[in-house]
C-alpha atoms as a PDB file:
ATOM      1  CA  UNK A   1      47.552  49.027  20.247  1.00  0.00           C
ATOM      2  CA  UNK A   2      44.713  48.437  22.375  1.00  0.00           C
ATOM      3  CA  UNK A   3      44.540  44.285  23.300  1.00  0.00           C
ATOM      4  CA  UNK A   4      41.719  43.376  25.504  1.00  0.00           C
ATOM      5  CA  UNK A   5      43.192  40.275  27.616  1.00  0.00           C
ATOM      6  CA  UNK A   6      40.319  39.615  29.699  1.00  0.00           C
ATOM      7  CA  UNK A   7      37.353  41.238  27.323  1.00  0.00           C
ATOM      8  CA  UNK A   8      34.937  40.752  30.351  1.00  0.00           C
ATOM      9  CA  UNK A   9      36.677  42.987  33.289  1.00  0.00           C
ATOM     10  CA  UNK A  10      40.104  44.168  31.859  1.00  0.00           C
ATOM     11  CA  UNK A  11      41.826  45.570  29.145  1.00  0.00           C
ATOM     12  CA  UNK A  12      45.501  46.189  28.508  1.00  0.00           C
ATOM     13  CA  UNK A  13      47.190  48.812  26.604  1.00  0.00           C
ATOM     14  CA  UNK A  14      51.114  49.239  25.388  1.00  0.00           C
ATOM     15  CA  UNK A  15      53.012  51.410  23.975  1.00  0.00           C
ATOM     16  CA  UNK A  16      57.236  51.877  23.091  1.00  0.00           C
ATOM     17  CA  UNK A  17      58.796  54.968  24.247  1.00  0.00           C
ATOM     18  CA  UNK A  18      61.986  56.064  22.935  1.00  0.00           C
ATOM     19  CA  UNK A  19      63.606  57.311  26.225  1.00  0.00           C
ATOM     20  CA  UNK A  20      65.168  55.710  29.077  1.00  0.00           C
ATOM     21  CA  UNK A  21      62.824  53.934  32.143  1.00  0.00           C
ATOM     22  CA  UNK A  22      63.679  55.703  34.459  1.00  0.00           C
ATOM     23  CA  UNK A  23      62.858  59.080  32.174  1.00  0.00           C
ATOM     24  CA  UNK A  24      59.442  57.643  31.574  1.00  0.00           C
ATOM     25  CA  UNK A  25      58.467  56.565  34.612  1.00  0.00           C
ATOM     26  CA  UNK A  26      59.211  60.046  36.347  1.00  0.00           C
ATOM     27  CA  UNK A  27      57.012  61.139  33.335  1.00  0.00           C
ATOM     28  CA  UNK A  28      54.074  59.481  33.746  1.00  0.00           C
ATOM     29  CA  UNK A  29      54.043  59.824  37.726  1.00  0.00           C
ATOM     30  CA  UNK A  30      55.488  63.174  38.045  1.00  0.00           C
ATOM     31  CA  UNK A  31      54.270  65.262  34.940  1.00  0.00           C
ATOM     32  CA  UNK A  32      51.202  63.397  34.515  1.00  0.00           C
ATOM     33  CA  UNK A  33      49.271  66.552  32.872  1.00  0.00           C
ATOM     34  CA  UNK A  34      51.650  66.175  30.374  1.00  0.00           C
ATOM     35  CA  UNK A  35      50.214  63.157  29.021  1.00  0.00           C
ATOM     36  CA  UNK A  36      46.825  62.780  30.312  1.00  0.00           C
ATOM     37  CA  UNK A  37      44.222  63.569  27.890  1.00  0.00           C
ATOM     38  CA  UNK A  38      42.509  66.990  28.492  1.00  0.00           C
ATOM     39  CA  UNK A  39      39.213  66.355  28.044  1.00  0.00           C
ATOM     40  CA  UNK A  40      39.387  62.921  30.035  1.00  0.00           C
ATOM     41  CA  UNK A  41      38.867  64.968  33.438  1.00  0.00           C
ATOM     42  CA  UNK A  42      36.306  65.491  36.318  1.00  0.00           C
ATOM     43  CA  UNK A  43      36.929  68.784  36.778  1.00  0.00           C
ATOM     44  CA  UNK A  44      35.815  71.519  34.585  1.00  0.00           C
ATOM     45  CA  UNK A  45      39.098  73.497  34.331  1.00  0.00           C
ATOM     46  CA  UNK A  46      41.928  71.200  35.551  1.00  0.00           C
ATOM     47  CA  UNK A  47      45.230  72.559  35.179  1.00  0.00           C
ATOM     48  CA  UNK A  48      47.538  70.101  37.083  1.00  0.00           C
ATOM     49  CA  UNK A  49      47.518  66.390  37.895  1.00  0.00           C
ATOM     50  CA  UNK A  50      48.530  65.594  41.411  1.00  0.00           C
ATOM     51  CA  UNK A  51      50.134  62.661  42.139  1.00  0.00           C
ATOM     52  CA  UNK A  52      51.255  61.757  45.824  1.00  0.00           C
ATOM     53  CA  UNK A  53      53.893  59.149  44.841  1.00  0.00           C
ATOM     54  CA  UNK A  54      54.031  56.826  48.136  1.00  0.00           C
ATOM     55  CA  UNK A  55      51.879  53.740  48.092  1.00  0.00           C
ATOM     56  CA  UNK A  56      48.879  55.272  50.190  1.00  0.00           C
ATOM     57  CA  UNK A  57      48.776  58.686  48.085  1.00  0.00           C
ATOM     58  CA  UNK A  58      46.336  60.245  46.191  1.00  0.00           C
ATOM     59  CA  UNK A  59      46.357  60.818  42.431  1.00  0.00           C
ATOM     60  CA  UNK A  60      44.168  64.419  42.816  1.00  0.00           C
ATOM     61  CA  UNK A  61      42.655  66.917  39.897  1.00  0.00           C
ATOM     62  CA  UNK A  62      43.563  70.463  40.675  1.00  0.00           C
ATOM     63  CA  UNK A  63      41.388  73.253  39.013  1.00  0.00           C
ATOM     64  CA  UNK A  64      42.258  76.911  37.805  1.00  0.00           C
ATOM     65  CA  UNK A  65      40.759  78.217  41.549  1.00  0.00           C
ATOM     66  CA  UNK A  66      42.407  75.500  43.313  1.00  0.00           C
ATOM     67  CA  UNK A  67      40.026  73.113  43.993  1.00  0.00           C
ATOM     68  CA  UNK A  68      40.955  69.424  43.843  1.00  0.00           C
ATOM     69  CA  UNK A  69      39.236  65.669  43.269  1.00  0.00           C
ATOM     70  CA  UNK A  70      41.397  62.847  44.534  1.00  0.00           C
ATOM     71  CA  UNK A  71      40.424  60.316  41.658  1.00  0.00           C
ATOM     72  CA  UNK A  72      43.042  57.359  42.844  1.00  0.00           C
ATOM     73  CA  UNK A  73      44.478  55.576  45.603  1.00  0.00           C
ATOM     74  CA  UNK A  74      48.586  54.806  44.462  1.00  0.00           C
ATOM     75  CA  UNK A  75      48.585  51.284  45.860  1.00  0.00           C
ATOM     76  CA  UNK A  76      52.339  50.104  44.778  1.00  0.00           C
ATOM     77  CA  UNK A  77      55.401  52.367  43.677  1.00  0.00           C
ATOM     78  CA  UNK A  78      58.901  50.164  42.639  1.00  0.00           C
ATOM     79  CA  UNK A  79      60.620  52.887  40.575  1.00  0.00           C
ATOM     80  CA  UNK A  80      61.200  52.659  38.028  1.00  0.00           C
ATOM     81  CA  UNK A  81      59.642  49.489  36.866  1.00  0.00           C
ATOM     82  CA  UNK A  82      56.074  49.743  38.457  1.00  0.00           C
ATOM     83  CA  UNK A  83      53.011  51.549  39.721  1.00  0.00           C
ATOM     84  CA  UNK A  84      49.414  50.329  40.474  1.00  0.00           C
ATOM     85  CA  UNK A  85      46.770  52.670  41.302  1.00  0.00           C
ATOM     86  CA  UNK A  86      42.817  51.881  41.778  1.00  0.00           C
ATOM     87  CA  UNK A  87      40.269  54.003  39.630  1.00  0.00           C
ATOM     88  CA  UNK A  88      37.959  55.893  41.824  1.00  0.00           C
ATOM     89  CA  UNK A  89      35.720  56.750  39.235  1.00  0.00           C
ATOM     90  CA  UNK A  90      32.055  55.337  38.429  1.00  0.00           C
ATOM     91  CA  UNK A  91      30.669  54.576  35.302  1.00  0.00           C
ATOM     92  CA  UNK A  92      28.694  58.216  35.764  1.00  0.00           C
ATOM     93  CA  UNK A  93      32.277  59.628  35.382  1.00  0.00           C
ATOM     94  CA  UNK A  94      31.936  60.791  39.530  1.00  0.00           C
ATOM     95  CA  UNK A  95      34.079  60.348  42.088  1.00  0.00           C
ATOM     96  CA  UNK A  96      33.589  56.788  43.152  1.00  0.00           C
ATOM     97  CA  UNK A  97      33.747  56.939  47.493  1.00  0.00           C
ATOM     98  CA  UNK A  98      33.278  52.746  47.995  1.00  0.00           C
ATOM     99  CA  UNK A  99      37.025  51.139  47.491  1.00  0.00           C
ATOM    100  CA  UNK A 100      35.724  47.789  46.716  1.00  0.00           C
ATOM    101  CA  UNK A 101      33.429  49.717  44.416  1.00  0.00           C
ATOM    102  CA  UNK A 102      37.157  50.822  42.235  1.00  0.00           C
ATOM    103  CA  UNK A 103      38.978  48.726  39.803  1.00  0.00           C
ATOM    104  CA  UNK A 104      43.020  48.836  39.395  1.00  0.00           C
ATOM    105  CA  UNK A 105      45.668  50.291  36.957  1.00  0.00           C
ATOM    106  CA  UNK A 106      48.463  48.524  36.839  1.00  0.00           C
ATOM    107  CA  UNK A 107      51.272  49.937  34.773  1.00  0.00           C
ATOM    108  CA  UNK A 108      54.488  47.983  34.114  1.00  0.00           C
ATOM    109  CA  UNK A 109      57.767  50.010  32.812  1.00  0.00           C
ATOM    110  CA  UNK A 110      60.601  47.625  30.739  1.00  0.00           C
ATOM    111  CA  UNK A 111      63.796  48.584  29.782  1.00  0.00           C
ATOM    112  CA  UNK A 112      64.089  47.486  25.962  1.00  0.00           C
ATOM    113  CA  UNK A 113      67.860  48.913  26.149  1.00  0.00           C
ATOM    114  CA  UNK A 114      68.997  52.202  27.312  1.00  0.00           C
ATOM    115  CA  UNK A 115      67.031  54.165  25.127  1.00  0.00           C
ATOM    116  CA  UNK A 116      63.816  52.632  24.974  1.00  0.00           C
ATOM    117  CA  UNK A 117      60.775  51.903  27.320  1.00  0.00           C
ATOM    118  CA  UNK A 118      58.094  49.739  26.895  1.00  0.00           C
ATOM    119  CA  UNK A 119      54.634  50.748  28.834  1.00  0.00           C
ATOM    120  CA  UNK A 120      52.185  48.076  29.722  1.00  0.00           C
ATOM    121  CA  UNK A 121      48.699  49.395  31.072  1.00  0.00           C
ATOM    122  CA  UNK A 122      46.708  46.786  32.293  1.00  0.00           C
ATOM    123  CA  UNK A 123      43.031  48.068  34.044  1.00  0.00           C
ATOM    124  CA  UNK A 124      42.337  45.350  35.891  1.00  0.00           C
ATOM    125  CA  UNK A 125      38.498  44.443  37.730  1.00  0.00           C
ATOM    126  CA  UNK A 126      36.400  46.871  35.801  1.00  0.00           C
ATOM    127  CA  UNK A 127      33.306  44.601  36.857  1.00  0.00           C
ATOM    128  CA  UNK A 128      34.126  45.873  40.518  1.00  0.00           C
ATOM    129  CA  UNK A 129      32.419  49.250  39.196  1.00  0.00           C
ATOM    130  CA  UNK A 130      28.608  47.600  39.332  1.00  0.00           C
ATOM    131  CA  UNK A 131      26.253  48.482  36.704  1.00  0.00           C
ATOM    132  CA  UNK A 132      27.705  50.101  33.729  1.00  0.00           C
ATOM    133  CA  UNK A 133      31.331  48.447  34.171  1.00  0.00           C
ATOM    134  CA  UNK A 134      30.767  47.657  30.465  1.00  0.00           C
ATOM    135  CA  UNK A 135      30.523  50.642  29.613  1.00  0.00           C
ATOM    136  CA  UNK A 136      33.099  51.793  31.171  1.00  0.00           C
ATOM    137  CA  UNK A 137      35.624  48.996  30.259  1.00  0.00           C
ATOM    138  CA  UNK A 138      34.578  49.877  26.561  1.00  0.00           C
ATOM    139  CA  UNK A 139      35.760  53.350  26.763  1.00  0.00           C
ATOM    140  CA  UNK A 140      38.777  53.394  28.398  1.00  0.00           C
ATOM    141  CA  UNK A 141      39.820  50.374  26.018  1.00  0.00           C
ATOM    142  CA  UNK A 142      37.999  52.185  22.861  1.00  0.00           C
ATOM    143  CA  UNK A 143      40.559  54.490  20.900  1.00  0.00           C
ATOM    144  CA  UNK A 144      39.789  57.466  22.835  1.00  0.00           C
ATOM    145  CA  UNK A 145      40.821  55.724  26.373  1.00  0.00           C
ATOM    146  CA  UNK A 146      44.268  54.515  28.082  1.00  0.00           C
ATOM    147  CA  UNK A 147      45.275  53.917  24.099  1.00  0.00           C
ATOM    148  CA  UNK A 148      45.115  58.286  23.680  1.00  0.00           C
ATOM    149  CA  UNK A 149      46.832  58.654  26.885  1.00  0.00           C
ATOM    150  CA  UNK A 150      49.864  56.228  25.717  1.00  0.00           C
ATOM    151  CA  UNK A 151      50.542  57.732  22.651  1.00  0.00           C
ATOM    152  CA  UNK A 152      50.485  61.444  24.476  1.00  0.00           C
ATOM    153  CA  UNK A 153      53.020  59.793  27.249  1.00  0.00           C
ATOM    154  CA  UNK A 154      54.970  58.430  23.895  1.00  0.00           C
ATOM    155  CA  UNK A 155      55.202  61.842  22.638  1.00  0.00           C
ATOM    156  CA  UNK A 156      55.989  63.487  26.383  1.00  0.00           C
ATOM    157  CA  UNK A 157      58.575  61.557  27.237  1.00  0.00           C
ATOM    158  CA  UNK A 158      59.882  60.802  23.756  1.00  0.00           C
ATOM    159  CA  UNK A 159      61.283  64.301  23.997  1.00  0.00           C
ATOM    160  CA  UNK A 160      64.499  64.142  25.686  1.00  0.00           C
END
């Protein structure tokens, strides 16, 4: 599932989804905490994913109390066929302030036919993060990265 195309700064991730684009799409921008791997957040006790869906929002962590951590820029929106957002986070797994200090996720959506989706993930310039990109490209293209979070989108929006 997971195909590094670029092993040195990107890695690319797909999955089929047995629901319409447009149904997926709205899934993965809209009811992102749906999909996005629990333990995969900055915040302690995040209950809600955030996503500002204009190209200069914010894709934002909300906690239990209410407090937030904007941890992406949403750079392009063409529903329902694309969104690219960067990836404010460092290899520490912090909030990464510098923009040309963040890489980019691009995500492509493709009609198969009416009822099916394909999802292309590509996380693009992961050598923009300094030292430790490596790191950092290995685990969100390891098993327990982008791959995790595509199979819980396929089973999110698989449900309609």
């Amino acid at each position: 599932m997971t195909t590094p195309t670029r092993p040195d700064t990107s890695v690319t991730v797909s999955v089929d989804v047995a629901a319409p684009v447009e149904h997926v799409f709205d899934v993965f921008t809209r009811q992102t905490s749906t999909w996005w791997d629990p333990d995969h957040h900055l915040l302690d006790d995040t209950v809600d994913m955030d996503v500002d869906l204009r190209a200069g929002g914010t894709i934002t962590e909300v906690d239990a109390a209410g407090s937030r951590c904007t941890i992406a820029r949403v750079l392009v929106v063409e529903r329902p066929a694309r969104f690219v957002f960067t990836w404010d986070v460092s290899p520490r797994w912090e909030v990464e302030t510098e923009p040309a200090r963040c890489s980019e996720v691009h995500v492509a959506f493709t009609a198969l036919d009416d009822r099916r989706t394909r999802v292309v993930l590509e996380h693009r310039q992961l050598d923009r993060h300094g030292d430790g990109w490596e790191r950092m490209r290995d685990a969100v293209g390891g098993a327990g990265g982008w791959a995790v979070d595509l199979a819980r989108l396929r089973r999110a929006a698989g449900a309609v």
